[in-house]
N, C-alpha and C. Protein backbone atom coordinates (compact mmCIF):
# COMPACT_ATOMS: atom_id res chain seq x y z
N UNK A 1 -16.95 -13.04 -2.13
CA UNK A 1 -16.92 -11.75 -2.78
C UNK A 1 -15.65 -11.01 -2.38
N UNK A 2 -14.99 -10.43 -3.35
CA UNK A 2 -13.96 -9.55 -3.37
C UNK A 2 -14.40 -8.24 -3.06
N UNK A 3 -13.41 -7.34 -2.08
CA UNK A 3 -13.51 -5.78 -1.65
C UNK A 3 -12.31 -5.30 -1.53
N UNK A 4 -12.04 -4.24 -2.50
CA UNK A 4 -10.87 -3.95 -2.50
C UNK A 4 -10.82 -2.32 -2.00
N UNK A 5 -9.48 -2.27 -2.23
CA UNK A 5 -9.72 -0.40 -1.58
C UNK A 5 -8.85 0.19 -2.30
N UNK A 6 -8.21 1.10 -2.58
CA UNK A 6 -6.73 1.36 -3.73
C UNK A 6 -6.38 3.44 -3.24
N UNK A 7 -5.11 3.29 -2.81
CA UNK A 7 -4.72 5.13 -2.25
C UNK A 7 -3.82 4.91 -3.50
N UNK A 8 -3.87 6.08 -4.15
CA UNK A 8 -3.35 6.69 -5.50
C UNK A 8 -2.50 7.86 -4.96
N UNK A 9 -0.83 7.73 -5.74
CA UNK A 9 -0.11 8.36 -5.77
C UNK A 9 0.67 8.57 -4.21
N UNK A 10 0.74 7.69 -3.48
CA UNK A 10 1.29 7.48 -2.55
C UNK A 10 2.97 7.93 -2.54
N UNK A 11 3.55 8.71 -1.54
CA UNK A 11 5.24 9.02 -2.09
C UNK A 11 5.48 8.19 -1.47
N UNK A 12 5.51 7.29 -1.42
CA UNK A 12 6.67 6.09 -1.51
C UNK A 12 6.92 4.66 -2.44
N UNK A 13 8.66 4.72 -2.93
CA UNK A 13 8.29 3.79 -4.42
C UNK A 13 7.65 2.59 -4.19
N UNK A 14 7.21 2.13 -5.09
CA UNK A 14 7.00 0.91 -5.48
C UNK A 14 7.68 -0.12 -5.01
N UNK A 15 8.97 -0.11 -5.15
CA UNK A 15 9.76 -1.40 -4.65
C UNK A 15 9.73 -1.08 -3.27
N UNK A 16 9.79 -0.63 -2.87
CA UNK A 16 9.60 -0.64 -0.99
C UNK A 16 8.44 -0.97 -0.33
N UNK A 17 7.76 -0.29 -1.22
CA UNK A 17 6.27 -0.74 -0.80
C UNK A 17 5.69 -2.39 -1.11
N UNK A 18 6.14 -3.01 -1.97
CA UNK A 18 6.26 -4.30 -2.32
C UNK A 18 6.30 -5.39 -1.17
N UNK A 19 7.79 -4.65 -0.28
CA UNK A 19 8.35 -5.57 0.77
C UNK A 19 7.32 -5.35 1.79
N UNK A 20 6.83 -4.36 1.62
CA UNK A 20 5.83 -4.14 2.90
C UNK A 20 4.22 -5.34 2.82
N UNK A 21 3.89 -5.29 1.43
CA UNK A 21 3.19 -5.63 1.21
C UNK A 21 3.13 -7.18 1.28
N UNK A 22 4.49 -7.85 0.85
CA UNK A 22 4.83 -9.10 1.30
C UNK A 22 4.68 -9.48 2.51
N UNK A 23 4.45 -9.01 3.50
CA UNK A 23 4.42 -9.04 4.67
C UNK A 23 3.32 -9.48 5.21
N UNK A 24 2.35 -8.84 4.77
CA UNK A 24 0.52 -9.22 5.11
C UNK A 24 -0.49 -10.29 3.84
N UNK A 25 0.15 -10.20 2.76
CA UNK A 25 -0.67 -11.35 1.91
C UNK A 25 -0.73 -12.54 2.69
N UNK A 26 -1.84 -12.69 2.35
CA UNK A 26 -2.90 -14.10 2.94
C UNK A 26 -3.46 -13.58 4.48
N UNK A 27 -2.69 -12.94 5.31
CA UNK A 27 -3.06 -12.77 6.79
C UNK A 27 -4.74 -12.27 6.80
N UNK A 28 -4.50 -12.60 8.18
CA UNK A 28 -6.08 -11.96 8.63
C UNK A 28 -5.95 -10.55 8.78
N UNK A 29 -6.77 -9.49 8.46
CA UNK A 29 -7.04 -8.49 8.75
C UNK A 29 -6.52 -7.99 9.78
N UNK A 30 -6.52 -8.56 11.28
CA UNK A 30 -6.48 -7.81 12.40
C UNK A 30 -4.67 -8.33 12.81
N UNK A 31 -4.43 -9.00 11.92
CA UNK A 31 -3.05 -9.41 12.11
C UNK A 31 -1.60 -8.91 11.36
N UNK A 32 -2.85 -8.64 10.21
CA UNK A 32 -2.18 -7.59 9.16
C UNK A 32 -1.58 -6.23 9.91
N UNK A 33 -2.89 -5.49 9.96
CA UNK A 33 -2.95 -5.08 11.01
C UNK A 33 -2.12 -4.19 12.40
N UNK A 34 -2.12 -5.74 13.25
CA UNK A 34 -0.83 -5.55 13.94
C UNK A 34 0.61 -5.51 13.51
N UNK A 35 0.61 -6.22 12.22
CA UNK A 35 2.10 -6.26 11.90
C UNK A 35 2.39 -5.50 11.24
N UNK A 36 1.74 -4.26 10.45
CA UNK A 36 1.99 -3.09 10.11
C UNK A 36 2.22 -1.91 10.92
N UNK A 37 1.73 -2.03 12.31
CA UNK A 37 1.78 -1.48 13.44
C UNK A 37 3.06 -1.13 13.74
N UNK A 38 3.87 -2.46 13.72
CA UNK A 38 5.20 -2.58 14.64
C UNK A 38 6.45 -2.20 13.25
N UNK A 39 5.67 -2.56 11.79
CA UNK A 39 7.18 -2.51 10.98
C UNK A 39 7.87 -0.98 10.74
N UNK A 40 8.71 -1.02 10.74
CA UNK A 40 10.08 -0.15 10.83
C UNK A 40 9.68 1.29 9.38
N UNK A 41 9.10 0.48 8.60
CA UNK A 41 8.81 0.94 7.12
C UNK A 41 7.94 1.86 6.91
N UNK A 42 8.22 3.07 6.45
CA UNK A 42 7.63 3.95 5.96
C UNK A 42 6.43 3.78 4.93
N UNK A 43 6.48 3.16 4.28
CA UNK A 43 5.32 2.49 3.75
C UNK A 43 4.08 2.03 4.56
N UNK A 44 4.32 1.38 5.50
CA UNK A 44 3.59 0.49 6.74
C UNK A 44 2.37 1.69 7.05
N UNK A 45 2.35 2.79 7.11
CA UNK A 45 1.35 3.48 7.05
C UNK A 45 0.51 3.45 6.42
N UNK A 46 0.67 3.86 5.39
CA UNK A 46 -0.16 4.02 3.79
C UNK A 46 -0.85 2.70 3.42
N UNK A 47 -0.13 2.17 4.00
CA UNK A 47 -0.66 0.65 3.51
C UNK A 47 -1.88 -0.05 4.24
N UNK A 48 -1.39 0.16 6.10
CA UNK A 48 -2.24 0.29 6.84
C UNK A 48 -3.31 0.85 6.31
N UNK A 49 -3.75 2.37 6.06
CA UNK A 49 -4.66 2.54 5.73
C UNK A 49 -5.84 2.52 4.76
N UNK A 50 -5.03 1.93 3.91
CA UNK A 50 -5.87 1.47 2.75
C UNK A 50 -6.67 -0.28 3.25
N UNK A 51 -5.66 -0.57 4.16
CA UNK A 51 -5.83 -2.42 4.66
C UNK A 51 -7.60 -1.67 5.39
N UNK A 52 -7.31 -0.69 6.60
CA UNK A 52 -8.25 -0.43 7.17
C UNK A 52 -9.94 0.13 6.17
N UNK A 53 -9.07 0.52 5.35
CA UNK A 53 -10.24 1.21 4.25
C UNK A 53 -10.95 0.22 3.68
N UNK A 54 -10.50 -1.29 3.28
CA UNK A 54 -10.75 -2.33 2.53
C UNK A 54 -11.68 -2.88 3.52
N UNK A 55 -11.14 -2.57 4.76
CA UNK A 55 -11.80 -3.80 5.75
C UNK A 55 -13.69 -3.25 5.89
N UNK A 56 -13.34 -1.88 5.92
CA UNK A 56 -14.66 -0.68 6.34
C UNK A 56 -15.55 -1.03 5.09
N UNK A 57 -14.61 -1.23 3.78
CA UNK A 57 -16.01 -1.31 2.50
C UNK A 57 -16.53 -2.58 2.62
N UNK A 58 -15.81 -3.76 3.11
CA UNK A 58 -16.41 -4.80 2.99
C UNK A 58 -17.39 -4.88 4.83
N UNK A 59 -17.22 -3.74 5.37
CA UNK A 59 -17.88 -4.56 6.17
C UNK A 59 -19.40 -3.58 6.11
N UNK A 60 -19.53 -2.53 5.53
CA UNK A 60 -19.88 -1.14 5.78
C UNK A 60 -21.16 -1.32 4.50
N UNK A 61 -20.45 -1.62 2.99
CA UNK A 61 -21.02 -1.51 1.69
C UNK A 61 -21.40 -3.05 1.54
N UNK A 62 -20.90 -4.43 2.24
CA UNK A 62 -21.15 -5.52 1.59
C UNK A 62 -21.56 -6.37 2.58
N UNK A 63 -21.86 -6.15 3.95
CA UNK A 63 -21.95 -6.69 5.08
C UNK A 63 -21.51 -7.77 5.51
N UNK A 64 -20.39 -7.23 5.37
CA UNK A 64 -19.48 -8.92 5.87
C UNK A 64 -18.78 -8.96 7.13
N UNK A 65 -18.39 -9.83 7.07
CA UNK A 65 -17.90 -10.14 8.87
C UNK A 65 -16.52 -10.26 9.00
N UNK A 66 -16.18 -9.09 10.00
CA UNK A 66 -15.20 -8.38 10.30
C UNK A 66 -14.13 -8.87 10.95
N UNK A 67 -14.66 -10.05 10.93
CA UNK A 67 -14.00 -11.33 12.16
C UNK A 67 -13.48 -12.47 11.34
N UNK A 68 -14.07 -12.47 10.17
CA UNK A 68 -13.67 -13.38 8.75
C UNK A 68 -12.68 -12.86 7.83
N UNK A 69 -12.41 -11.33 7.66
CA UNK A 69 -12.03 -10.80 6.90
C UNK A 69 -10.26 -11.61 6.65
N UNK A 70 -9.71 -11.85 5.33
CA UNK A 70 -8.20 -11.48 5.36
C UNK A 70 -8.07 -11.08 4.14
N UNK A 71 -6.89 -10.65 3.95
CA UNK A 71 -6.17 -10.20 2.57
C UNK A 71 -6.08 -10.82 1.67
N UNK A 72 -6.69 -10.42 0.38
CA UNK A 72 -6.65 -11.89 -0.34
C UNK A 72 -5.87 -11.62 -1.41
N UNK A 73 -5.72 -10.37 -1.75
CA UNK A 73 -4.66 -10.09 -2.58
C UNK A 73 -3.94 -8.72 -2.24
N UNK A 74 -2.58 -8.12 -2.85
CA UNK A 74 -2.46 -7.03 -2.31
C UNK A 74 -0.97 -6.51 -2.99
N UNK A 75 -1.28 -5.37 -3.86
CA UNK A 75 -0.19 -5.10 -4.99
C UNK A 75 0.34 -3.59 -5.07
N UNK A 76 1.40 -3.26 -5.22
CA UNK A 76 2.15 -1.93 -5.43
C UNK A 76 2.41 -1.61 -6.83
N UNK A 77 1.27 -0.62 -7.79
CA UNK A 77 1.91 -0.26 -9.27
C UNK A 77 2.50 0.97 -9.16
N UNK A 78 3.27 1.24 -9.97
CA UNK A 78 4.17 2.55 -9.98
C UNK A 78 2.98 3.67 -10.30
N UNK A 79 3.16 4.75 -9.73
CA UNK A 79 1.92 6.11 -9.88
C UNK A 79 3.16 7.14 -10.76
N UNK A 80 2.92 8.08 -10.91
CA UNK A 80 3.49 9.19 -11.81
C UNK A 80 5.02 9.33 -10.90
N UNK A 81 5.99 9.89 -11.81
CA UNK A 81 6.98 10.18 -11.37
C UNK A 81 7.53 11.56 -11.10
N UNK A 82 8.07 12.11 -10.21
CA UNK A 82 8.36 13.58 -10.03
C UNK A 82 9.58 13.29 -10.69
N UNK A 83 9.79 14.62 -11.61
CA UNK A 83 11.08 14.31 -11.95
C UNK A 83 11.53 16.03 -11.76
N UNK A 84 13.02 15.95 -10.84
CA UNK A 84 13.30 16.88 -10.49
C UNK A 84 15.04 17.26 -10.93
N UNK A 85 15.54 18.09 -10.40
CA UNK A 85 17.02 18.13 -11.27
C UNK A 85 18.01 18.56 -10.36
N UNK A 86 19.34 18.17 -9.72
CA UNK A 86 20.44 18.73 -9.18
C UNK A 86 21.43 19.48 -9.97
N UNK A 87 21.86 20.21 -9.80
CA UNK A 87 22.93 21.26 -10.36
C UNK A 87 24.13 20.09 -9.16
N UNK A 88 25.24 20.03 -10.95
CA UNK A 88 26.26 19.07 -10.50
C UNK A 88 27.19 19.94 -11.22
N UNK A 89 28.69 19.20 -11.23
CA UNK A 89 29.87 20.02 -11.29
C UNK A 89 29.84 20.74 -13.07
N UNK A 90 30.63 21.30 -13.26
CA UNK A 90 30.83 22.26 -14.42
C UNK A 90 29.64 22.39 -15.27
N UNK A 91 28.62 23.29 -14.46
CA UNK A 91 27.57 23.61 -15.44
C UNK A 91 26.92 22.51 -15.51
N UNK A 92 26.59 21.08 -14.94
CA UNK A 92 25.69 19.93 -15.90
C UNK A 92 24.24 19.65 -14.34
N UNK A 93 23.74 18.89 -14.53
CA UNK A 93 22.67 18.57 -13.85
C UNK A 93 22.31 17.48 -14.11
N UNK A 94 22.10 16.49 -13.22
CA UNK A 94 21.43 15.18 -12.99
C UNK A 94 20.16 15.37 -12.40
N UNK A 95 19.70 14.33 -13.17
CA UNK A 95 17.90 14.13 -12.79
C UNK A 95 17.72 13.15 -11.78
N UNK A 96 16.88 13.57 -10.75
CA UNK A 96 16.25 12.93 -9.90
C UNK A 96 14.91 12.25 -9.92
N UNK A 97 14.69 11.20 -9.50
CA UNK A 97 13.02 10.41 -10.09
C UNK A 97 12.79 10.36 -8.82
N UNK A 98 11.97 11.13 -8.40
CA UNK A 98 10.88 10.82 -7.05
C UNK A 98 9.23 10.00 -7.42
N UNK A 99 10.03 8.93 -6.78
CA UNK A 99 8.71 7.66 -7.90
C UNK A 99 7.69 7.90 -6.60
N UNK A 100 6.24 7.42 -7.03
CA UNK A 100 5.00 6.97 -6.37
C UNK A 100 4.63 5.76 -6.81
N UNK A 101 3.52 5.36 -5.95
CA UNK A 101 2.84 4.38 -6.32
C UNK A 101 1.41 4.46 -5.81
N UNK A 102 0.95 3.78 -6.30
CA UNK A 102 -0.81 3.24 -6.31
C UNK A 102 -0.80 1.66 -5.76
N UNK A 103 -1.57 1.87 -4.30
CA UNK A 103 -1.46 0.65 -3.63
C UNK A 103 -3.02 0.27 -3.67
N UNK A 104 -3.12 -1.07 -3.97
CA UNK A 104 -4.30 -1.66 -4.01
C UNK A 104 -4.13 -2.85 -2.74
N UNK A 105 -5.47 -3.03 -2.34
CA UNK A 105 -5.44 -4.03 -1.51
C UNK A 105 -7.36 -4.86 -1.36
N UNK A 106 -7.15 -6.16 -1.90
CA UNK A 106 -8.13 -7.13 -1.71
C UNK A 106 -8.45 -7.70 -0.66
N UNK A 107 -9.39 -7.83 -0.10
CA UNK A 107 -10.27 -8.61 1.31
C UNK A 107 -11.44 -9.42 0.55
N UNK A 108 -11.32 -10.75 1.31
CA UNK A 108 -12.41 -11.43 1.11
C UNK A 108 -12.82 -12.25 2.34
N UNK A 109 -14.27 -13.00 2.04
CA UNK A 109 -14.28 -14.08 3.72
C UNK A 109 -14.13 -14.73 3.76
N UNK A 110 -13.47 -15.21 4.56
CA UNK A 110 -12.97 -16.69 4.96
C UNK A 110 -14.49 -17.61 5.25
């Protein structure tokens, strides 16, 4: 059985969050985990907590074993975009895209 968990509108893009996410597919839970612990990446939070949120429904709502758990799938879609504007030289303005994303993350048992 699949348990997934998903944080909506997360500020950080998509493509960053990707690399983060590459990081823990297939791992075990508690290894995931740790290696979100130590990475450098701003993402590594958010992600963490959704990993931890996935782990709680499957162990909490589906009674599964917490000791079996790994990642079985785990994806970054783009969420809404802020779009904001700089005042640039002679009167003009460039647009800024402050992207989000919607991180999903799958657990199943080994």
């Amino acid at each position: 059985m699949d348990v997934k968990a998903t944080a909506k509108t997360v500020r950080c893009t998509p493509r960053k969050t990707r690399l983060v996410l590459d990081q823990i597919r297939g791992k075990d839970v508690e290894d995931a985990l740790a290696i979100l612990q130590f990475l450098p990446n701003s993402a590594a939070d958010a992600v963490a907590k959704v990993v931890k949120s996935a782990a709680a429904n499957a162990t909490h709502n589906h009674q599964m074993d917490s000791s079996k758990l790994y990642v079985k799938s785990c994806y970054a879609d783009e969420g809404i975009v802020l779009k904001r504007w700089m005042p640039r030289a002679k009167g003009s303005a460039s647009q800024i895209l402050k992207r989000t994303s919607h991180i999903t993350v799958v657990v199943a048992e080994r």
